[in-house]
N, C-alpha and C. Protein backbone atom coordinates (compact mmCIF):
# COMPACT_ATOMS: atom_id res chain seq x y z
N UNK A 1 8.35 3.51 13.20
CA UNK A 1 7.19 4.19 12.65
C UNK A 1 6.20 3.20 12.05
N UNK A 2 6.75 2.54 11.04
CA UNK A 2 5.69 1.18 10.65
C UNK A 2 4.86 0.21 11.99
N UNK A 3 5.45 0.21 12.93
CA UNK A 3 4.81 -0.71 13.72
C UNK A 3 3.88 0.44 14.91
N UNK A 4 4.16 1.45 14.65
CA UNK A 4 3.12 2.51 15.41
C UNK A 4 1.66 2.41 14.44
N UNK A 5 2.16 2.72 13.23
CA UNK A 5 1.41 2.83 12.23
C UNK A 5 0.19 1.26 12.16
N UNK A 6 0.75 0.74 12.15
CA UNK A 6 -0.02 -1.28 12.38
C UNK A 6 -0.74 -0.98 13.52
N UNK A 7 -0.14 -0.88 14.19
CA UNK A 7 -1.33 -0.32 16.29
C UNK A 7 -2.49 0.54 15.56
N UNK A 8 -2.29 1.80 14.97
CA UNK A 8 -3.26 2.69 14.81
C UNK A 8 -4.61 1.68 13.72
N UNK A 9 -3.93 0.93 13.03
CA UNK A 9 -5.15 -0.05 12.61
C UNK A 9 -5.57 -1.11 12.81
N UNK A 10 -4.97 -1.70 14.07
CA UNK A 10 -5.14 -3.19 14.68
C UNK A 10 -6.77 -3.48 14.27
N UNK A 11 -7.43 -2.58 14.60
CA UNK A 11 -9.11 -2.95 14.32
C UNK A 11 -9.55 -4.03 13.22
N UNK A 12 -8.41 -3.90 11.85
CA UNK A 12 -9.02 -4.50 10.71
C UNK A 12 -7.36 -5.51 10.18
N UNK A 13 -6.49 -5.31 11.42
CA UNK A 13 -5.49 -6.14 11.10
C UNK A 13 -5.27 -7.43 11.30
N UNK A 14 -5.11 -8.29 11.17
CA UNK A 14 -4.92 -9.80 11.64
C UNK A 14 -3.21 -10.37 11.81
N UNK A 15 -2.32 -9.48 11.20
CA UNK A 15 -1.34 -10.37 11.54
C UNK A 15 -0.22 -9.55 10.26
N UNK A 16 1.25 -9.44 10.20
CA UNK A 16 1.71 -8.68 9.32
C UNK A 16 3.58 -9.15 9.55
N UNK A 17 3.73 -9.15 8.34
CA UNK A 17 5.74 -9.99 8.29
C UNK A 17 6.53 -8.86 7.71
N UNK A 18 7.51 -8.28 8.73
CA UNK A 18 8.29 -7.82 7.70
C UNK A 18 9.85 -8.24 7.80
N UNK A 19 9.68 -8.59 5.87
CA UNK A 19 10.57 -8.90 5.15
C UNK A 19 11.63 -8.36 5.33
N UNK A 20 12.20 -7.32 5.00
CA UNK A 20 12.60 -6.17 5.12
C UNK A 20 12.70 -4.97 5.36
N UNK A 21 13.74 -4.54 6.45
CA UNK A 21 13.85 -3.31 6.89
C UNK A 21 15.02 -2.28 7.48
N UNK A 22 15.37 -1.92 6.13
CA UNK A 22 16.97 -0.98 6.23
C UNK A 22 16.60 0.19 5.97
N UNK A 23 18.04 1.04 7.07
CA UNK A 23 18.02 2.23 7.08
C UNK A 23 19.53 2.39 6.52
N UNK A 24 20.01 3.63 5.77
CA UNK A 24 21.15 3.75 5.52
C UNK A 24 21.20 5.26 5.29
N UNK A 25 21.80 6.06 6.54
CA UNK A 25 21.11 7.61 6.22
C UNK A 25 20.07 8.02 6.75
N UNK A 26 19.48 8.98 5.14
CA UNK A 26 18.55 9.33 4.79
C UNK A 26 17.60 8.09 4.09
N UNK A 27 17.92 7.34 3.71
CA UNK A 27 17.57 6.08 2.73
C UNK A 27 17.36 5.20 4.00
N UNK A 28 16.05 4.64 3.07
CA UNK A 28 15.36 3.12 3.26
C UNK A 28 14.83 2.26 2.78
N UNK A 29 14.30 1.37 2.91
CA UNK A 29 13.91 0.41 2.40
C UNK A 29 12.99 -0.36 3.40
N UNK A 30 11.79 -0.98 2.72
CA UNK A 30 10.78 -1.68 3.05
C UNK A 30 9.87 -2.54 2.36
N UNK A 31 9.89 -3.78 3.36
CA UNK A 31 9.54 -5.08 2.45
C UNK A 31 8.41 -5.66 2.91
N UNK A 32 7.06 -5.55 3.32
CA UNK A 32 6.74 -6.21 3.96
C UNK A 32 5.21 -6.44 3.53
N UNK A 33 4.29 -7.97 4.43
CA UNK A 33 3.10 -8.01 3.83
C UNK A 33 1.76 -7.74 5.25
N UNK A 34 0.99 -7.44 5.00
CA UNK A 34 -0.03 -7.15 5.92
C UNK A 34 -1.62 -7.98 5.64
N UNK A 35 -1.62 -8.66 6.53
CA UNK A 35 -3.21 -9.48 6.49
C UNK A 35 -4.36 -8.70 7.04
N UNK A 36 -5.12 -8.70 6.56
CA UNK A 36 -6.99 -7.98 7.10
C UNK A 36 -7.65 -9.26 7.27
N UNK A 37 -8.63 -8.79 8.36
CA UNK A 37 -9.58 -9.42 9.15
C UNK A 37 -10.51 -10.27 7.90
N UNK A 38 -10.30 -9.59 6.79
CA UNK A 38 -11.78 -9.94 5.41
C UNK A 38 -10.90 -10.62 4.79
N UNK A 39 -10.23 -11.47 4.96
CA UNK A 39 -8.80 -12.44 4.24
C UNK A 39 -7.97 -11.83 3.32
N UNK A 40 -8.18 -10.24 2.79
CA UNK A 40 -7.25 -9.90 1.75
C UNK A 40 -6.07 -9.17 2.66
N UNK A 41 -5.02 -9.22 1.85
CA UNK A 41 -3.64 -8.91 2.14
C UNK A 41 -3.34 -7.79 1.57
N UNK A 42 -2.27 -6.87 1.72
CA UNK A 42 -1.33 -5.39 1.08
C UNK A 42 0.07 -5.91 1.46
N UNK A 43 0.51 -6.08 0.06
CA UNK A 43 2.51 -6.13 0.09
C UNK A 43 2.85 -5.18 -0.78
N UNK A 44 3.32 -4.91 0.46
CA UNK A 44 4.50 -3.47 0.51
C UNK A 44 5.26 -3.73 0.24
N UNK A 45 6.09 -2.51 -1.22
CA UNK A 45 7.49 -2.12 -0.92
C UNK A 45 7.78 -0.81 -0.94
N UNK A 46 8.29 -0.16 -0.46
CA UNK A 46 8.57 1.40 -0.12
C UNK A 46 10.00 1.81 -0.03
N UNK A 47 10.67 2.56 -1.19
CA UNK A 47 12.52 2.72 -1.01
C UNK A 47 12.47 4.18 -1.04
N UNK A 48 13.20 4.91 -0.61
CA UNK A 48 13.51 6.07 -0.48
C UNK A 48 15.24 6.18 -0.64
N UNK A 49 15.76 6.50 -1.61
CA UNK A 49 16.59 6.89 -1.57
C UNK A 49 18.02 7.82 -1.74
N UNK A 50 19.20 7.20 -1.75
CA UNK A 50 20.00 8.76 -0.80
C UNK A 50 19.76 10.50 -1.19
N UNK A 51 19.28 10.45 -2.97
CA UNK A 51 19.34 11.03 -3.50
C UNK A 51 17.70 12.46 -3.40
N UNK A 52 16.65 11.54 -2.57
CA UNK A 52 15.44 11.79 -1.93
C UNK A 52 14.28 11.38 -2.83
N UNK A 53 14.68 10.56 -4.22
CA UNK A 53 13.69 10.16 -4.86
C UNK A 53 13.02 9.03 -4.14
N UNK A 54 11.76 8.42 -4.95
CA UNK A 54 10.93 7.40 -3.85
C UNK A 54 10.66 6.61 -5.26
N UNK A 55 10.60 5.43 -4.69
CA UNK A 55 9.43 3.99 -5.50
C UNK A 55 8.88 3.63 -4.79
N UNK A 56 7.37 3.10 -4.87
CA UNK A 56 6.79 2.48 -3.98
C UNK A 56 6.16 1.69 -4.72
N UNK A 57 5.32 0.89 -4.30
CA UNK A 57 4.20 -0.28 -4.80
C UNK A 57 3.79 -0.64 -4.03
N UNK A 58 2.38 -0.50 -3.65
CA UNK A 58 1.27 -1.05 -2.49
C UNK A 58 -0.04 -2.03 -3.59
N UNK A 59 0.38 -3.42 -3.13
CA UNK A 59 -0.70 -4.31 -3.73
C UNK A 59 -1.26 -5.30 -3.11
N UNK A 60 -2.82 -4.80 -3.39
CA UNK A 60 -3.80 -5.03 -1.99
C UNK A 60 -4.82 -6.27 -2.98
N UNK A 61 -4.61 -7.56 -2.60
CA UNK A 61 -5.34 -8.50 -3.02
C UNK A 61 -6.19 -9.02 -2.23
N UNK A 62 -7.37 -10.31 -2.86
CA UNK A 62 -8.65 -10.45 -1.87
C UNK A 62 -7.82 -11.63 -1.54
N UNK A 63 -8.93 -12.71 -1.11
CA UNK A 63 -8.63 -13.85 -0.39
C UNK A 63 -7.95 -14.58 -1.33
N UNK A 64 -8.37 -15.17 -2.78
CA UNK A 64 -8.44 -15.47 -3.73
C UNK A 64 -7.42 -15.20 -4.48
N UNK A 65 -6.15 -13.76 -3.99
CA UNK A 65 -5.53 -13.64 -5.05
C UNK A 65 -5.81 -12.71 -5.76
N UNK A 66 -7.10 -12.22 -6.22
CA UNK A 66 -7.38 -11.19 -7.30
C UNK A 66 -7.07 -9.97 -6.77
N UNK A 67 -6.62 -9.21 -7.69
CA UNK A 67 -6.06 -7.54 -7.71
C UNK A 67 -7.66 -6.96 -6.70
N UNK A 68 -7.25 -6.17 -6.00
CA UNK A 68 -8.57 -5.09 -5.47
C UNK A 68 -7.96 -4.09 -5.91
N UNK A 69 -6.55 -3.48 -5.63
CA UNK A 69 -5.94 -2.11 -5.83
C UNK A 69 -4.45 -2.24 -5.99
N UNK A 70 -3.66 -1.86 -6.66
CA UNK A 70 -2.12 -1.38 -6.92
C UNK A 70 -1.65 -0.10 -6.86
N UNK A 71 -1.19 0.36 -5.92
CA UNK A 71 -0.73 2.18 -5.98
C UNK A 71 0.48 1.70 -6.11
N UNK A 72 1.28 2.53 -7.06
CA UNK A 72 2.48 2.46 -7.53
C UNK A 72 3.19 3.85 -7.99
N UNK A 73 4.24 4.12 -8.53
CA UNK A 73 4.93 5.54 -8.96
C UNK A 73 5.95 5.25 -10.26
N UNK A 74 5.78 3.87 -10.60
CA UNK A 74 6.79 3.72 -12.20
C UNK A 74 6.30 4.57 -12.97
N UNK A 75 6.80 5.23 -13.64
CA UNK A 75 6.28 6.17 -14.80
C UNK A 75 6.33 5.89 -16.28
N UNK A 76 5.14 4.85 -16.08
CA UNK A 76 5.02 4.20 -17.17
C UNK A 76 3.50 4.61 -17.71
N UNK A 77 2.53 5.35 -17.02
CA UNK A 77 1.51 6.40 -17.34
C UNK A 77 1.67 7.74 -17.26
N UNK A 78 2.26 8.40 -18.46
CA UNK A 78 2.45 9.25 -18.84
C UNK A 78 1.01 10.53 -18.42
N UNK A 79 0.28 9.69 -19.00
CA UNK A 79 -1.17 10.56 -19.31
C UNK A 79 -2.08 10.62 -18.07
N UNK A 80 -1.57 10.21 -17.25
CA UNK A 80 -2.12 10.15 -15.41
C UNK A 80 -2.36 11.71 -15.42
N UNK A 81 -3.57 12.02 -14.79
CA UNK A 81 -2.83 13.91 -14.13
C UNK A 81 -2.30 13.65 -12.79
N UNK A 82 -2.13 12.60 -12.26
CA UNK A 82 -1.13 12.50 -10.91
C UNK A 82 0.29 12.10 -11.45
N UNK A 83 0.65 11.50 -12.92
CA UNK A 83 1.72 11.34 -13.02
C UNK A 83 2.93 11.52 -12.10
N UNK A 84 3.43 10.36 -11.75
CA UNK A 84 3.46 9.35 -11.57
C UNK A 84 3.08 8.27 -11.00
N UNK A 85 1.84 8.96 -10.31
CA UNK A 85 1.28 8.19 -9.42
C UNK A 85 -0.01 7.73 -9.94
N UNK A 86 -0.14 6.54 -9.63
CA UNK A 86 -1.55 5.94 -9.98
C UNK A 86 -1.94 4.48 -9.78
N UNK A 87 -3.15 4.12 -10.05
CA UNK A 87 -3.90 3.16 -9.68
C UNK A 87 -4.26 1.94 -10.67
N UNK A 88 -3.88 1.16 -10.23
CA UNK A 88 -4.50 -0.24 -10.93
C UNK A 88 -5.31 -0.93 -10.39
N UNK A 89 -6.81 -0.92 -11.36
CA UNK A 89 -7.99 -1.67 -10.56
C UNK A 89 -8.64 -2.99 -11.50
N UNK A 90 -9.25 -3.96 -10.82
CA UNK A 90 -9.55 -4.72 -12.04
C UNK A 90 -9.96 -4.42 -13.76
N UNK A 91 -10.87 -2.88 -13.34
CA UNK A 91 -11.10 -2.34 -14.38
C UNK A 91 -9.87 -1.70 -15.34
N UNK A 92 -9.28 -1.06 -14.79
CA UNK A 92 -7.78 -0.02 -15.45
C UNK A 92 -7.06 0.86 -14.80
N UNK A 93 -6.51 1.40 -15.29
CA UNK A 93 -6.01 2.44 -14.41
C UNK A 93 -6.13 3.81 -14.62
N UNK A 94 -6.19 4.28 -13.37
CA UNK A 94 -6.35 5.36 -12.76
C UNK A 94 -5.56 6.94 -11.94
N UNK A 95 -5.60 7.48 -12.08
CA UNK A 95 -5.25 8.51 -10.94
C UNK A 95 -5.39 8.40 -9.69
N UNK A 96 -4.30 8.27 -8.91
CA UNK A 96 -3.98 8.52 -7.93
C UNK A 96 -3.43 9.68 -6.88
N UNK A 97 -3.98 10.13 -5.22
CA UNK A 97 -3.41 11.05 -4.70
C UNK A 97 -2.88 10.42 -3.40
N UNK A 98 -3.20 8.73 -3.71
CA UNK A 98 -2.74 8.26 -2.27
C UNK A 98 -0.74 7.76 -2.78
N UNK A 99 -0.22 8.22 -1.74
CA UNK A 99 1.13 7.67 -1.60
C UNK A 99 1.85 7.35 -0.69
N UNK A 100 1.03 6.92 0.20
CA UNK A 100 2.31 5.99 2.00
C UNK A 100 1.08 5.31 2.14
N UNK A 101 1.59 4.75 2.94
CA UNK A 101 1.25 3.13 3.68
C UNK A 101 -0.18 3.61 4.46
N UNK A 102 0.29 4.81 5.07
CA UNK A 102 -1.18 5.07 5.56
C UNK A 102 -2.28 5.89 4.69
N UNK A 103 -1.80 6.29 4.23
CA UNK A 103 -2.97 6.50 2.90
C UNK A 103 -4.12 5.24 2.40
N UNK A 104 -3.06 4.35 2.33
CA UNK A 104 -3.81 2.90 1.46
C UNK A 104 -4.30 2.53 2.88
N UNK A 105 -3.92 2.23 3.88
CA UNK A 105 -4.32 1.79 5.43
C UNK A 105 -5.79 1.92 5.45
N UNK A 106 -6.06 3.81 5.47
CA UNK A 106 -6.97 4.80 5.49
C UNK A 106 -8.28 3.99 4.95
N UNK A 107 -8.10 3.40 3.27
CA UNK A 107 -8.75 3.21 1.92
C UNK A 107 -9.33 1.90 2.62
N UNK A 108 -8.26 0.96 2.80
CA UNK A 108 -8.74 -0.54 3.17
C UNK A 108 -9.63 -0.58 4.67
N UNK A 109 -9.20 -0.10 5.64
CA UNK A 109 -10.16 0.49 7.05
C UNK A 109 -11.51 0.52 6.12
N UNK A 110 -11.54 1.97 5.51
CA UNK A 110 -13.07 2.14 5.20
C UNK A 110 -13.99 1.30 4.19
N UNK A 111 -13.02 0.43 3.48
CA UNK A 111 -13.60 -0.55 2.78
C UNK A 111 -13.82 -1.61 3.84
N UNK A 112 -13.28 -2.40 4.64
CA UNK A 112 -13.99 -3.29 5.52
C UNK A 112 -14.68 -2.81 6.39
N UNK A 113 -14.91 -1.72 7.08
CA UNK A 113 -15.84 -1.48 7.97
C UNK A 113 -16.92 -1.34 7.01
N UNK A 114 -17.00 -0.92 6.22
CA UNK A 114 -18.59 -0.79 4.78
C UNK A 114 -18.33 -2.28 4.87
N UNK A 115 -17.80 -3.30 3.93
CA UNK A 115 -18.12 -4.17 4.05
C UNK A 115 -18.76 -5.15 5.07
N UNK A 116 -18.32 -5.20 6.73
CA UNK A 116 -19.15 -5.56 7.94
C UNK A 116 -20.06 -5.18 8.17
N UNK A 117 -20.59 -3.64 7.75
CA UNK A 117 -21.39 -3.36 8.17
C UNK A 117 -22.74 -3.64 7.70
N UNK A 118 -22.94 -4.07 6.71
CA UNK A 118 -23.86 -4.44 5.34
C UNK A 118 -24.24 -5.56 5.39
């Protein structure tokens, strides 16, 4: 599924490693990092497990290193109205409704095509 998912965005992809990738079950696990055409990167981790709970963390940096976006699910923002889900941006954090890989995919696509196009 992940590497169907990479095809559907080759347009703005350049190249992508994965670290890790177990199935056990119902349960998984996923480790991996993804390069864009505009030099910033998204490293993934995504666990699902036996029990059907999820963690994730999607963190999407520029060329440079600096934060662009963090979607995550620790529930360490209480006061989110997406609780547990939410966003870290240079500015702070935020509410979130994105949560899989292609959600954030979706976000970064339409941020570099705006960015080329300009």
């Amino acid at each position: 599924m992940f590497y169907k998912l990479i095809e559907g965005f080759s347009e703005i992809i350049v190249g992508y490693t994965v670290i890790e990738y177990k199935r056990y079950g119902s349960a998984s696990s996923l480790v991996a990092k993804i390069e864009f055409k505009d030099g910033s990167s998204l490293s993934i981790k995504d666990y699902l497990f036996l029990n059907g709970s999820r963690k994730y963390s999607y963190h999407w940096q520029d060329s440079n290193c600096n934060l662009i976006s963090r979607w995550d699910n620790s529930s360490h923002h209480k006061e989110m109205s997406t609780f547990p889900h939410h966003k870290h941006l240079p500015a702070g954090v935020v509410p979130s409704k994105e949560r899989t890989v292609e959600d954030i995919l979706k976000i970064i696509k339409n941020n570099i095509l705006k960015k080329s196009s300009t």
